[in-house]
Protein backbone atom coordinates (compact mmCIF):
# COMPACT_ATOMS: atom_id res chain seq x y z
CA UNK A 1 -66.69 0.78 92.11
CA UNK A 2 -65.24 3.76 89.79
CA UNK A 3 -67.72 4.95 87.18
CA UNK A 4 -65.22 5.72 83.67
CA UNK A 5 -66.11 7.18 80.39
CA UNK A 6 -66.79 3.59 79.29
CA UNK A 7 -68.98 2.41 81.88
CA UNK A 8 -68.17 1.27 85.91
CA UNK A 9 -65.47 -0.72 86.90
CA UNK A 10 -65.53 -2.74 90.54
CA UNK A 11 -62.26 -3.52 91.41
CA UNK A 12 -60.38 -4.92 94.88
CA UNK A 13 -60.01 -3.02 97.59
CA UNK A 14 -57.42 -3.54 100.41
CA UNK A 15 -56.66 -1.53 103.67
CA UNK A 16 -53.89 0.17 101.61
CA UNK A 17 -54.31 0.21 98.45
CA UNK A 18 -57.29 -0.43 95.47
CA UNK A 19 -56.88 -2.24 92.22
CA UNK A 20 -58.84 -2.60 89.03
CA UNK A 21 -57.76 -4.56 86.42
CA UNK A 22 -58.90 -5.62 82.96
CA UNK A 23 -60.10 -1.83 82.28
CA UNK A 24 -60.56 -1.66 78.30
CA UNK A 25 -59.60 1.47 76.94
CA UNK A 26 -59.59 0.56 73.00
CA UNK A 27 -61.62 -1.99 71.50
CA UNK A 28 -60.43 -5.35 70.85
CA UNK A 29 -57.97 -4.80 67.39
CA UNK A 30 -59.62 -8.44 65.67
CA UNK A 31 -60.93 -8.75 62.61
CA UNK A 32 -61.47 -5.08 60.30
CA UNK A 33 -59.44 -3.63 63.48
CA UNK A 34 -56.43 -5.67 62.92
CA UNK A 35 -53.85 -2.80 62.27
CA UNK A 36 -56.13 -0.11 62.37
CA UNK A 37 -55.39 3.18 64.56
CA UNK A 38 -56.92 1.91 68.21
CA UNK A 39 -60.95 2.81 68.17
CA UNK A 40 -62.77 3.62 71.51
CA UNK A 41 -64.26 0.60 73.61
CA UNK A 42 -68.17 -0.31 73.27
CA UNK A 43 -69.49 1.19 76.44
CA UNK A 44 -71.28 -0.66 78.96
CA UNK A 45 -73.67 -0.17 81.48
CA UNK A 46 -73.97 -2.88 84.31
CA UNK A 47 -70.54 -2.76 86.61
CA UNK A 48 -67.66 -4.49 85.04
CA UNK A 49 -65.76 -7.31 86.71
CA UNK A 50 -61.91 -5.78 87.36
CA UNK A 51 -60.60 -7.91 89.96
CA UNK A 52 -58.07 -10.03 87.34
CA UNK A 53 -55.60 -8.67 84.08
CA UNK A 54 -56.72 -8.67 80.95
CA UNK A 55 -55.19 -10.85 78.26
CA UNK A 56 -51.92 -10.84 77.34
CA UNK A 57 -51.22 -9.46 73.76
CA UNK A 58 -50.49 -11.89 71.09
CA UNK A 59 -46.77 -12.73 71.23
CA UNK A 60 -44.07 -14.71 69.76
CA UNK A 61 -42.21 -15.66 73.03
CA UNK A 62 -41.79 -19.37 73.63
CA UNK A 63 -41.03 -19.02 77.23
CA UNK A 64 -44.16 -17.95 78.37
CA UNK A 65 -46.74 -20.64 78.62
CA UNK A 66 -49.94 -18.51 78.92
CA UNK A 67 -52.36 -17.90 76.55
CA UNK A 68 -52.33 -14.82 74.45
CA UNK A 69 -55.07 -12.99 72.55
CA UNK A 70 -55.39 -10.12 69.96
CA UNK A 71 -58.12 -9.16 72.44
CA UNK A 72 -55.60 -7.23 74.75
CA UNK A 73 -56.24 -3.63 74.74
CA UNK A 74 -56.64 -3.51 78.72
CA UNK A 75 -55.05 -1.38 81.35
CA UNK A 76 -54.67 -1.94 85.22
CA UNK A 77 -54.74 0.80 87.65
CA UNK A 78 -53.50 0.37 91.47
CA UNK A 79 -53.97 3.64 93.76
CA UNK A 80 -53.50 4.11 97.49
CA UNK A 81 -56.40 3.62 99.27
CA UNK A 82 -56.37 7.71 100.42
CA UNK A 83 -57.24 8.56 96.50
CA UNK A 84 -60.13 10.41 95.97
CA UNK A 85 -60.14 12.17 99.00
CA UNK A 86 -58.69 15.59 98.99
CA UNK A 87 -56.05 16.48 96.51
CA UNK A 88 -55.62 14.56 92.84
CA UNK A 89 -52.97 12.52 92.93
CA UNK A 90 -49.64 12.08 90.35
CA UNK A 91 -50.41 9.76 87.66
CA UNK A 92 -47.28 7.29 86.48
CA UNK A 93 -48.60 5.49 83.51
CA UNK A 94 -45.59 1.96 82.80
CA UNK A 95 -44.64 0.98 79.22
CA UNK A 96 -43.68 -2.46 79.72
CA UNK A 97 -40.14 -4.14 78.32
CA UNK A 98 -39.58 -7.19 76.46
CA UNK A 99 -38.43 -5.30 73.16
CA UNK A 100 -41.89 -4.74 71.62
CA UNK A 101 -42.28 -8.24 70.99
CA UNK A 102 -43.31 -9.75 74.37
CA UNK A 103 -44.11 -9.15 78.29
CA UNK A 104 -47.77 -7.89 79.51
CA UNK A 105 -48.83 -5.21 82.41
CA UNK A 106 -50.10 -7.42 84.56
CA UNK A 107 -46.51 -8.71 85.20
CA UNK A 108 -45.52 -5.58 87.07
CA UNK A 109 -47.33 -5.02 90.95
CA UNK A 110 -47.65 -1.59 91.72
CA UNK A 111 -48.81 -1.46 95.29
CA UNK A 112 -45.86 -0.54 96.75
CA UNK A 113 -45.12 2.36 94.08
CA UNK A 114 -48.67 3.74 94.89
CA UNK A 115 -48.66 3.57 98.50
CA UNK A 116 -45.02 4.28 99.11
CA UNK A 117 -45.59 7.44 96.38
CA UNK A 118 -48.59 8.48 97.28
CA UNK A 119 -49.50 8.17 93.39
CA UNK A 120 -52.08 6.12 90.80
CA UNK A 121 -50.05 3.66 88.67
CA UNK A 122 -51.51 3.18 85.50
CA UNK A 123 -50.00 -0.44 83.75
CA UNK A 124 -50.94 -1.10 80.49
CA UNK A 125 -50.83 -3.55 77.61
CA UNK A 126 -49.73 -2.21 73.81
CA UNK A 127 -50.21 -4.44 70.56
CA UNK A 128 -46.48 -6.32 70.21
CA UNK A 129 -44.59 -7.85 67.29
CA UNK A 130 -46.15 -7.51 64.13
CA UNK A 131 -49.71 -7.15 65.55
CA UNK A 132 -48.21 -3.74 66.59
CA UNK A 133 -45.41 -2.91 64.49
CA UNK A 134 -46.14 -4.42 60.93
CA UNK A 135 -45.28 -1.74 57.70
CA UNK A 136 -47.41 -2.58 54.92
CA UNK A 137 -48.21 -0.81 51.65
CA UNK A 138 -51.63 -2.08 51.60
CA UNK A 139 -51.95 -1.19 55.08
CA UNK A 140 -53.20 2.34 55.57
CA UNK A 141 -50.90 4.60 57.98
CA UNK A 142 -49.21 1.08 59.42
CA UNK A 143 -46.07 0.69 61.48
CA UNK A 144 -46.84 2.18 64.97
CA UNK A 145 -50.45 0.49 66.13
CA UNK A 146 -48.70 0.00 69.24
CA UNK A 147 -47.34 3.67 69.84
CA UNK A 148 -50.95 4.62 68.62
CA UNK A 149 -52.57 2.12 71.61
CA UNK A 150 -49.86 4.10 74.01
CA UNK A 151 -51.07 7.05 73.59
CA UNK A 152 -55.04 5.56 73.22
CA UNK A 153 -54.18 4.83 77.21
CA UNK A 154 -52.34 8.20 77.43
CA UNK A 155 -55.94 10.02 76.41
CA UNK A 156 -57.76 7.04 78.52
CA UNK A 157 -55.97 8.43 81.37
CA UNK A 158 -56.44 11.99 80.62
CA UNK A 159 -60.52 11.19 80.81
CA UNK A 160 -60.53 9.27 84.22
CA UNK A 161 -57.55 10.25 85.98
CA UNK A 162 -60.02 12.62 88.21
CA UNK A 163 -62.04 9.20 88.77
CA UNK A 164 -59.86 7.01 90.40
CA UNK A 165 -58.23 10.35 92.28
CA UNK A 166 -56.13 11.15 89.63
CA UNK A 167 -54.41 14.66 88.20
CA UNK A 168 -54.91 14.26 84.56
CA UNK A 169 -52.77 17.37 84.63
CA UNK A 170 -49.51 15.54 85.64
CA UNK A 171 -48.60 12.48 84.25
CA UNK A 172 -45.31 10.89 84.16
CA UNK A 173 -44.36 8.28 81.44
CA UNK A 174 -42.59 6.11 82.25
CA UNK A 175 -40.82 2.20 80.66
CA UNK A 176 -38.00 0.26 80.83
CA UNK A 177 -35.76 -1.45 77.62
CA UNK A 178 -38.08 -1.73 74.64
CA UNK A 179 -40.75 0.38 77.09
CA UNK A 180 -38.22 3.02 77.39
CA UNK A 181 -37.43 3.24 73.75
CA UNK A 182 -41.13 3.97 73.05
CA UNK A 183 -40.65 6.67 75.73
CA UNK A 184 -38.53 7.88 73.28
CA UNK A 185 -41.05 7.71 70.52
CA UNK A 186 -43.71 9.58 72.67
CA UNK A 187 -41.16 11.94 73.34
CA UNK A 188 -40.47 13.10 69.83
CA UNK A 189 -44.72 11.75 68.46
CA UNK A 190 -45.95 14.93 67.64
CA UNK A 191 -49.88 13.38 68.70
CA UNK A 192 -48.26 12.50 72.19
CA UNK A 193 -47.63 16.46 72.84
CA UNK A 194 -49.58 17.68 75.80
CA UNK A 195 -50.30 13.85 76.75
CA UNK A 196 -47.46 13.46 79.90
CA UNK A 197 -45.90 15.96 81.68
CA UNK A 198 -42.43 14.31 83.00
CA UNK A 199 -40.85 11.37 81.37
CA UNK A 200 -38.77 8.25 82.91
CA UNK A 201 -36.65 5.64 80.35
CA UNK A 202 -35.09 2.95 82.17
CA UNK A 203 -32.62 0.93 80.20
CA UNK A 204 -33.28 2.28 76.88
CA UNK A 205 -32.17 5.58 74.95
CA UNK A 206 -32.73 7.34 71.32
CA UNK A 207 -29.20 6.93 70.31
CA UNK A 208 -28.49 3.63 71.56
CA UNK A 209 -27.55 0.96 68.61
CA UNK A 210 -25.89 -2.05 68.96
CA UNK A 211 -23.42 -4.53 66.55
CA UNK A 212 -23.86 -8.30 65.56
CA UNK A 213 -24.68 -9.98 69.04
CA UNK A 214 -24.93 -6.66 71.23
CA UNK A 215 -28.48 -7.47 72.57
CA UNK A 216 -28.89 -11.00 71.75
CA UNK A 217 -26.47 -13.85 70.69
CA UNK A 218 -27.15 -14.19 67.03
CA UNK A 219 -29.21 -11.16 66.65
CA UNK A 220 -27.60 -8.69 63.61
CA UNK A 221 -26.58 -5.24 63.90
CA UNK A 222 -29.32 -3.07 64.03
CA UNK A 223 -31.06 -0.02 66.34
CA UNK A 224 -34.94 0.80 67.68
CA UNK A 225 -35.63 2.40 64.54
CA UNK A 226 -36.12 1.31 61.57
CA UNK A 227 -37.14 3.87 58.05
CA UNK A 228 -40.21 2.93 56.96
CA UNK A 229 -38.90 2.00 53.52
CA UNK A 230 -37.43 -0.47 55.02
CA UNK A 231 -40.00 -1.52 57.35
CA UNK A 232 -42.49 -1.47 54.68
CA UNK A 233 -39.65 -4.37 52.40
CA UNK A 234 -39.71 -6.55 55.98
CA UNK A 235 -43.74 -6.37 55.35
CA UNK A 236 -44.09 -7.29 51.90
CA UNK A 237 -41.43 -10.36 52.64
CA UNK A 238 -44.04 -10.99 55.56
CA UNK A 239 -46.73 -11.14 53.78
CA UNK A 240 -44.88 -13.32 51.26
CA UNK A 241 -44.46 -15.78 53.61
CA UNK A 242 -48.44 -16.38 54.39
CA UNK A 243 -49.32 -16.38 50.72
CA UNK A 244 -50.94 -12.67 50.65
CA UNK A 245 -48.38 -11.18 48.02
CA UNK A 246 -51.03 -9.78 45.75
CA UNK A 247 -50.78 -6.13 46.63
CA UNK A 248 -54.81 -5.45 46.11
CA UNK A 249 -55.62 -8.56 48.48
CA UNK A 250 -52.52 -8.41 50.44
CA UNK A 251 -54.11 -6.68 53.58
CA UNK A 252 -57.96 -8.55 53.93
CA UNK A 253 -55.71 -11.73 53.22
CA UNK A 254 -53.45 -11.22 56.26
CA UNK A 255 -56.30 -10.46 58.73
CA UNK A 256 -58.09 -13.80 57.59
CA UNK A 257 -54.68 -15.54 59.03
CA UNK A 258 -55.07 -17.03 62.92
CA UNK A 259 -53.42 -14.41 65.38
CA UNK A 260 -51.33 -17.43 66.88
CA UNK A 261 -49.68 -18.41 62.99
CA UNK A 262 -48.94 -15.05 62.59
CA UNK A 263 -46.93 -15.04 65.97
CA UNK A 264 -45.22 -17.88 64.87
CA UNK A 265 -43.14 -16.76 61.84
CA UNK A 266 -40.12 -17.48 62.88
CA UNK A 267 -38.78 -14.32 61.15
CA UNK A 268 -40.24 -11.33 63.26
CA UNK A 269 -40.00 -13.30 66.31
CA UNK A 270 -37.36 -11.35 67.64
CA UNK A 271 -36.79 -7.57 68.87
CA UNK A 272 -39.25 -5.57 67.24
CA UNK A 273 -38.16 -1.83 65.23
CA UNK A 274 -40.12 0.77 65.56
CA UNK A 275 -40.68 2.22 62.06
CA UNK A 276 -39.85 5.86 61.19
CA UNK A 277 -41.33 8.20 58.33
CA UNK A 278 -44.84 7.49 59.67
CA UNK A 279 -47.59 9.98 60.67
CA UNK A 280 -46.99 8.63 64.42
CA UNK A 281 -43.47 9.10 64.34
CA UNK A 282 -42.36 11.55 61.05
CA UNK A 283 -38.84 11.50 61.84
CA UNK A 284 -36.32 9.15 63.86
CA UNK A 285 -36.41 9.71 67.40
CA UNK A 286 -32.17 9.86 67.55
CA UNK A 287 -31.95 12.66 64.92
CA UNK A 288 -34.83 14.82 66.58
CA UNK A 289 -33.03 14.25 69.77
CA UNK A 290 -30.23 15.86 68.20
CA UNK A 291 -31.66 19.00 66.66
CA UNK A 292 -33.54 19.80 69.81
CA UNK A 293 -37.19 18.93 68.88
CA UNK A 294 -39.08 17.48 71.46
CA UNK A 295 -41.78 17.95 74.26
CA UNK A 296 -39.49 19.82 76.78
CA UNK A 297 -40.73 18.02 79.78
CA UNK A 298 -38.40 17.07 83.07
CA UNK A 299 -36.75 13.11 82.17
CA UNK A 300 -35.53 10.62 84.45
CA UNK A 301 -32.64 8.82 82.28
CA UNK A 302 -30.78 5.72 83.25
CA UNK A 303 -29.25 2.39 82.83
CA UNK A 304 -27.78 -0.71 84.64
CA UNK A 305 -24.05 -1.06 85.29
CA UNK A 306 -24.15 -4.50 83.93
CA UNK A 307 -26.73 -4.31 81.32
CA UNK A 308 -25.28 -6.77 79.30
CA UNK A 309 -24.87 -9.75 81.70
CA UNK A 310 -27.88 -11.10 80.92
CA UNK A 311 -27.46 -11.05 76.89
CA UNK A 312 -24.57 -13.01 77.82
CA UNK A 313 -25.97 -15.50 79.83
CA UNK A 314 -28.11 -16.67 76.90
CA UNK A 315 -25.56 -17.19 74.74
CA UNK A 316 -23.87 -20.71 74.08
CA UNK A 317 -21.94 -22.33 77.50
CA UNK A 318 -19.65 -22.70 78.37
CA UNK A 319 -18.43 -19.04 77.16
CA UNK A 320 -14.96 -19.54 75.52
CA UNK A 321 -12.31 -17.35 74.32
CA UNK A 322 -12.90 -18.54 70.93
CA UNK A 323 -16.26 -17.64 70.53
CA UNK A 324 -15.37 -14.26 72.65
CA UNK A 325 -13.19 -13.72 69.40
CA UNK A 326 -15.76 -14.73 66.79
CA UNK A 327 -18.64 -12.17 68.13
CA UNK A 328 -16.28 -9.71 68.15
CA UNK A 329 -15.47 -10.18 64.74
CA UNK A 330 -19.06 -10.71 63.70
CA UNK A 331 -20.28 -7.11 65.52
CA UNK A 332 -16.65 -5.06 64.70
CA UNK A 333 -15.32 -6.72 61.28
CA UNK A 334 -11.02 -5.46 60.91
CA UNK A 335 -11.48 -3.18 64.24
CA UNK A 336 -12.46 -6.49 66.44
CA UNK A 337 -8.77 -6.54 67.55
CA UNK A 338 -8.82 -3.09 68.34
CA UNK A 339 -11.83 -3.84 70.55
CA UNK A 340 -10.42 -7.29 72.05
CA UNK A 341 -7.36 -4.73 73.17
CA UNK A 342 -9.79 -2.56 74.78
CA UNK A 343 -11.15 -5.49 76.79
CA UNK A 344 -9.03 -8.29 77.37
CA UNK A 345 -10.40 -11.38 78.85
CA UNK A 346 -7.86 -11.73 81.34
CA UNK A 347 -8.62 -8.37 82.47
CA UNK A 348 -12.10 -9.01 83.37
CA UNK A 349 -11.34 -12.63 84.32
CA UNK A 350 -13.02 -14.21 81.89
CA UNK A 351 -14.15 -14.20 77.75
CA UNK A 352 -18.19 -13.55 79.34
CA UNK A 353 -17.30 -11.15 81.00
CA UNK A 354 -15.38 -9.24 78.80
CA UNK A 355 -17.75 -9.42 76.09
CA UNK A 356 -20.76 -7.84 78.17
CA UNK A 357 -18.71 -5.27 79.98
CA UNK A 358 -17.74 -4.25 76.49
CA UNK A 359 -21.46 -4.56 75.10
CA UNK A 360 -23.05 -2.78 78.61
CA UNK A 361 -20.58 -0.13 77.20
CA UNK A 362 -21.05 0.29 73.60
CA UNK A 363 -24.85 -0.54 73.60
CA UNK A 364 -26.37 0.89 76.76
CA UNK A 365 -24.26 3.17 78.46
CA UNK A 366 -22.29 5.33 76.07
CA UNK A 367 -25.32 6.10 74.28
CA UNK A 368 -27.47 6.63 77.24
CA UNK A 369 -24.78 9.75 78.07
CA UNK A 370 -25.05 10.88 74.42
CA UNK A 371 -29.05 11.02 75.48
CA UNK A 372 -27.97 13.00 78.79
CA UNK A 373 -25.67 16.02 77.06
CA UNK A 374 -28.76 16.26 74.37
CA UNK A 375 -31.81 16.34 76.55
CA UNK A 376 -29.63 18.53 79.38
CA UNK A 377 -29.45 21.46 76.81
CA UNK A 378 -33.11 21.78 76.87
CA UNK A 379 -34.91 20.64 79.94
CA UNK A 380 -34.32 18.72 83.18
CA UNK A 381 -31.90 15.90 83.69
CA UNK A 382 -31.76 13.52 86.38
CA UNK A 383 -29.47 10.51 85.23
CA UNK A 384 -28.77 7.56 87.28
CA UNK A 385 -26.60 3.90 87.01
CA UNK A 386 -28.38 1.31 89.11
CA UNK A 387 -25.43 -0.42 90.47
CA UNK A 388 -26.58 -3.51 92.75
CA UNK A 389 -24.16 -6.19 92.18
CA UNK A 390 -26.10 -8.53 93.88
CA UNK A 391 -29.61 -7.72 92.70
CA UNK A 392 -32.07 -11.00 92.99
CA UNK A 393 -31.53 -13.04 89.78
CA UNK A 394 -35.23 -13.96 89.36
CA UNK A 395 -36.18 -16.54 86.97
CA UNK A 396 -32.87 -15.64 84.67
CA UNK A 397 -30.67 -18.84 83.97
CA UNK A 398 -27.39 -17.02 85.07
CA UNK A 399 -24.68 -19.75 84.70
CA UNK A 400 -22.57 -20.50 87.79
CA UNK A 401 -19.22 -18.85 86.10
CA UNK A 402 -21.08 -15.44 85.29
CA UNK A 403 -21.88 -13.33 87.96
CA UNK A 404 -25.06 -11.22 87.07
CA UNK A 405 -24.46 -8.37 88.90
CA UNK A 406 -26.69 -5.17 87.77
CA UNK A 407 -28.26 -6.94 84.47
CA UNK A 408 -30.66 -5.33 82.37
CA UNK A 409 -33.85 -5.01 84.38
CA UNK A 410 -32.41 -5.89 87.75
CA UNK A 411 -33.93 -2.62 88.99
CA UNK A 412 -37.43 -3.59 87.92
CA UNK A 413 -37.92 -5.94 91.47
CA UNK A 414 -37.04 -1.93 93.73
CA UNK A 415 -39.89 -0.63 91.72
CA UNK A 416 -42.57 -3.15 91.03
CA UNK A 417 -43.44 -6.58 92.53
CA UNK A 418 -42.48 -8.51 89.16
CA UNK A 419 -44.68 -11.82 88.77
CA UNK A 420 -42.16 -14.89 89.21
CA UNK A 421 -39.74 -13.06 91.12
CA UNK A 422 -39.46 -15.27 94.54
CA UNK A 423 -36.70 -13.79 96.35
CA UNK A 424 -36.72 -11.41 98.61
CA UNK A 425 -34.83 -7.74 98.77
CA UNK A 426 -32.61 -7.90 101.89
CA UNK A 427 -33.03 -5.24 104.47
CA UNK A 428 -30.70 -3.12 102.89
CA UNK A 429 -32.07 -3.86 99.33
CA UNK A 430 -35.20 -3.08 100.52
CA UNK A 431 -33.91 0.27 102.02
CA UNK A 432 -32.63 1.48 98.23
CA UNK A 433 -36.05 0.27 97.05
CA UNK A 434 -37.94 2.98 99.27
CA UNK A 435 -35.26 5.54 98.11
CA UNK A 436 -35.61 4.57 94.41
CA UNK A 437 -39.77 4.86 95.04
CA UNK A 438 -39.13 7.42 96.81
CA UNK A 439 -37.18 9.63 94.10
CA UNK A 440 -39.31 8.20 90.92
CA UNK A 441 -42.47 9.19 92.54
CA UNK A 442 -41.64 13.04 93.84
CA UNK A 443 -40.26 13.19 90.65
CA UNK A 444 -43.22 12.68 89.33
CA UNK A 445 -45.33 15.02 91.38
CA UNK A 446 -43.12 17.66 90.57
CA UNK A 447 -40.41 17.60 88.19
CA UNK A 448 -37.57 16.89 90.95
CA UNK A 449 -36.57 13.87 92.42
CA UNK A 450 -35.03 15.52 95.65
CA UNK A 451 -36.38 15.34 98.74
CA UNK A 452 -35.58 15.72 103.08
CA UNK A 453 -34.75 12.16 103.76
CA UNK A 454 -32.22 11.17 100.65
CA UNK A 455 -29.37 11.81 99.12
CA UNK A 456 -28.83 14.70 97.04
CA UNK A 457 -29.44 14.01 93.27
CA UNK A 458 -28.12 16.94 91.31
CA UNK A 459 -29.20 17.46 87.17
CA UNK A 460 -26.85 16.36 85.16
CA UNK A 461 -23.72 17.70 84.07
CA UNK A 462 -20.74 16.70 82.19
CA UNK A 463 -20.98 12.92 82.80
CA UNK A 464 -21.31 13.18 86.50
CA UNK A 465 -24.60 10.26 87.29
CA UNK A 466 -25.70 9.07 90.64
CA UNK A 467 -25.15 5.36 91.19
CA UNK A 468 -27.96 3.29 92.99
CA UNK A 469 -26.87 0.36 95.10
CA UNK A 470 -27.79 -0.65 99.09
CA UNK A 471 -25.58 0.26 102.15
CA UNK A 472 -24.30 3.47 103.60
CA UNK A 473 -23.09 5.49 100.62
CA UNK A 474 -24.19 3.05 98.22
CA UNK A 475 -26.53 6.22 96.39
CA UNK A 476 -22.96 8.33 94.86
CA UNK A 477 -22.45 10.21 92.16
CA UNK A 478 -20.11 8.17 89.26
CA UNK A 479 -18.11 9.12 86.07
CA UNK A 480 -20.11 7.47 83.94
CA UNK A 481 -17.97 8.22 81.01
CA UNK A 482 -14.81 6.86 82.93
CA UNK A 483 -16.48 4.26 84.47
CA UNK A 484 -18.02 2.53 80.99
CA UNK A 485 -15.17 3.71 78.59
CA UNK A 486 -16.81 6.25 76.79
CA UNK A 487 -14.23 8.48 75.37
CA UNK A 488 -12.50 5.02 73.32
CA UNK A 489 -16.53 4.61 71.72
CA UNK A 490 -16.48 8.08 70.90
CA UNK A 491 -13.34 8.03 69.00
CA UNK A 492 -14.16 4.34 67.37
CA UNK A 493 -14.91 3.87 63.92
């Protein structure tokens, strides 16, 4: 049992490790609270049951058949079983992926991070979709509830780090794909200052945008941010939709609507933007980037060689030529031949693979380099390519014709036990697993992934990143800029 600020929490404790789930650390955002700012959770006195997750968040995503609950504000914590003896431990607190519209913590084991790292692993939920995201002008200070509930559990963990054996002192953030966007956000939120001391974005940067298609077939062209302006029009038409278009009514209307119709609208059901021109976030995270202004803490940045694999898998099969041709002109109008030049199907030995080799370039790893050379001129840069061409598939519906290589969030089974992920790392899998644990967490304790017992990973500079895959000399530094075709992006218009 661990006695927080709220009340006492028994969780599960195991020969290595100790877990306590379902730890509140706003109160439940129903009702008056719908998009409010996150308020502290009623407290309680008699030791609270934390041996299962909390809800998930209220979510659009068909694919998932669990329930899902406004009531969701809930945060897991796994430590080794050595914490709270001797000294406080690194704290790594996980923004989840699913582009702010779907996914939960409790999807994402961290035993092996905490007891390989030596380190408490904070997990926690965030409001998604337009639960957490929603721009309204009836709607005081809306637009970034769910950055708000980030940090909530940010300044959660700063009050009971010391509790479950904890340095509230040094804190890594750290998310991957929409979760590393809001890394981002926290990184340029002036309320997150002071909150983490060393930041990690996995498959996800400021200046990453993408063209018609880039992250999902049929999506338009569009980037994590979003001007409020422009958030706030997306709102109104929202509210439209449910019948609460009187502006004095508009907001006590919406909250009367069910959670689960709300979800529903088949209209924000996709990736969620993170609005801009707020109080939470004043000023787009790409353009602060840019000018030097943000928290100057150490960063982890990186990306998957074959991010785009599994954007391509969901699009229509079989994968033709002809529809190769037709994205291209839908994302790149009278340059799409230009781009088709570039990448040739036959070169890459078929239209699927073509198209997400060019969209792993354009989208996710051009832009993550333009990240690299900004953050590199003010702080500490470690930059990495997970490279695993054979990294387990999961539950993904690869088709037989497109190999999914190093897909966007292949590296997620090396760092967490991912729910629904049945296969098993092979021995030398499981040998880059330990090294990528093994660099994220001493990282995280001090600023510096390095260590004795693996290879050398130098800061950043130039374009020079170190490539993660399993076997001897599988961890190398790359060209990342040669590798992905960066120099054509830069000079494309």
């Amino acid at each position: 049992m661990v006695r927080t600020d709220s009340g006492p929490v028994r969780g599960t404790v195991t020969s290595s490790h100790r877990t306590f789930q379902g730890v509140p650390f706003a109160a439940p955002p129903t009702g008056e609270l719908r998009w409010r700012s996150p308020q502290p959770p009623r407290r309680w006195s008699e030791p609270r049951d934390a041996t299962k997750p909390g809800n998930l968040c209220a979510q659009a995503f068909s694919g998932d058949p669990r329930p899902t609950d406004e009531d969701c504000l809930y945060l897991n914590v796994t430590t080794p079983a050595s914490a709270g003896h001797g000294r406080l431990k690194p704290v790594m607190l996980w923004l989840h992926g699913g582009g702010n519209s779907y996914g939960t913590a409790a999807d994402y084991g961290a035993a092996r991070l905490a007891i390989r790292g030596d380190v408490v692993v904070v997990t926690t939920n965030f409001r998604l979709g337009v639960f957490g995201f929603l721009a309204h002008p009836a709607l005081s200070d809306s637009g970034n509830f769910g950055l708000e509930d980030q940090q909530a559990a940010l300044r959660w963990v700063r009050r009971n780090a010391v509790a479950f054996g904890g340095d509230p002192g040094n804190v890594t953030l750290f998310g991957e794909s929409g979760g590393a966007f809001d890394v981002c956000a926290q990184l340029t939120a002036p309320a997150a200052r002071g909150l983490f001391q060393r930041a990690i974005a996995q498959s996800g940067s400021c200046a990453t945008t993408w063209p018609a298609h880039g992250i999902v077939y049929g999506g338009s062209a569009s980037a994590p941010w979003l001007p409020l302006t422009q958030a706030k029009a997306s709102g109104l038409a929202f509210a439209g939709r449910f019948g609460c278009a009187e502006p004095a009514t508009a907001a006590e209307c919406l909250r009367r609507i069910p959670a689960a119709d709300l979800a529903k609208d088949p209209e924000t059901a996709g990736l969620t933007a993170v609005a801009f021109g707020t109080r939470v976030l004043p000023e787009n995270p790409a353009e602060m980037l840019r000018q030097g202004r943000f928290h100057r803490v150490p960063v982890i940045w990186g990306s998957n060689r074959d991010e785009s694999r599994l954007s391509a898998a969901f699009a229509p099969q079989p994968f033709t030529e002809e529809q190769y041709r037709s994205m291209l002109d839908d994302g790149f109008g009278e340059q799409a031949s230009q781009v088709a030049t570039r990448y040739l199907s036959s070169t890459y030995g078929s239209p699927a693979l073509a198209w997400s080799t060019m969209a792993t370039d354009r989208v996710w790893s051009c832009t993550q380099l333009t990240d690299d050379r900004l953050l590199a001129r003010h702080t500490s840069v470690y930059t990495y390519e997970f490279a695993d061409s054979q990294a387990p598939r999961g539950f993904f519906p690869f088709p037989a014709d497109l190999p999914s290589g190093a897909y966007h969030s292949s590296e997620l089974a090396y760092v967490f036990d991912r729910a629904g992920f049945t296969e098993q790392l092979t021995p030398d899998q499981r040998r880059l697993a330990d090294r990528m644990i093994d660099y994220w967490t001493r990282f995280a304790e001090t600023g510096n992934p390095n260590g004795p017992d693996v290879p050398l990973w130098p800061r950043f500079a130039g374009s020079r990143t170190l490539s993660l895959a399993p076997g001897d000399g599988g961890i190398r530094l790359v060209d990342l800029a040669a590798e992905h075709h960066c120099g054509f992006w830069a000079s494309f218009r």
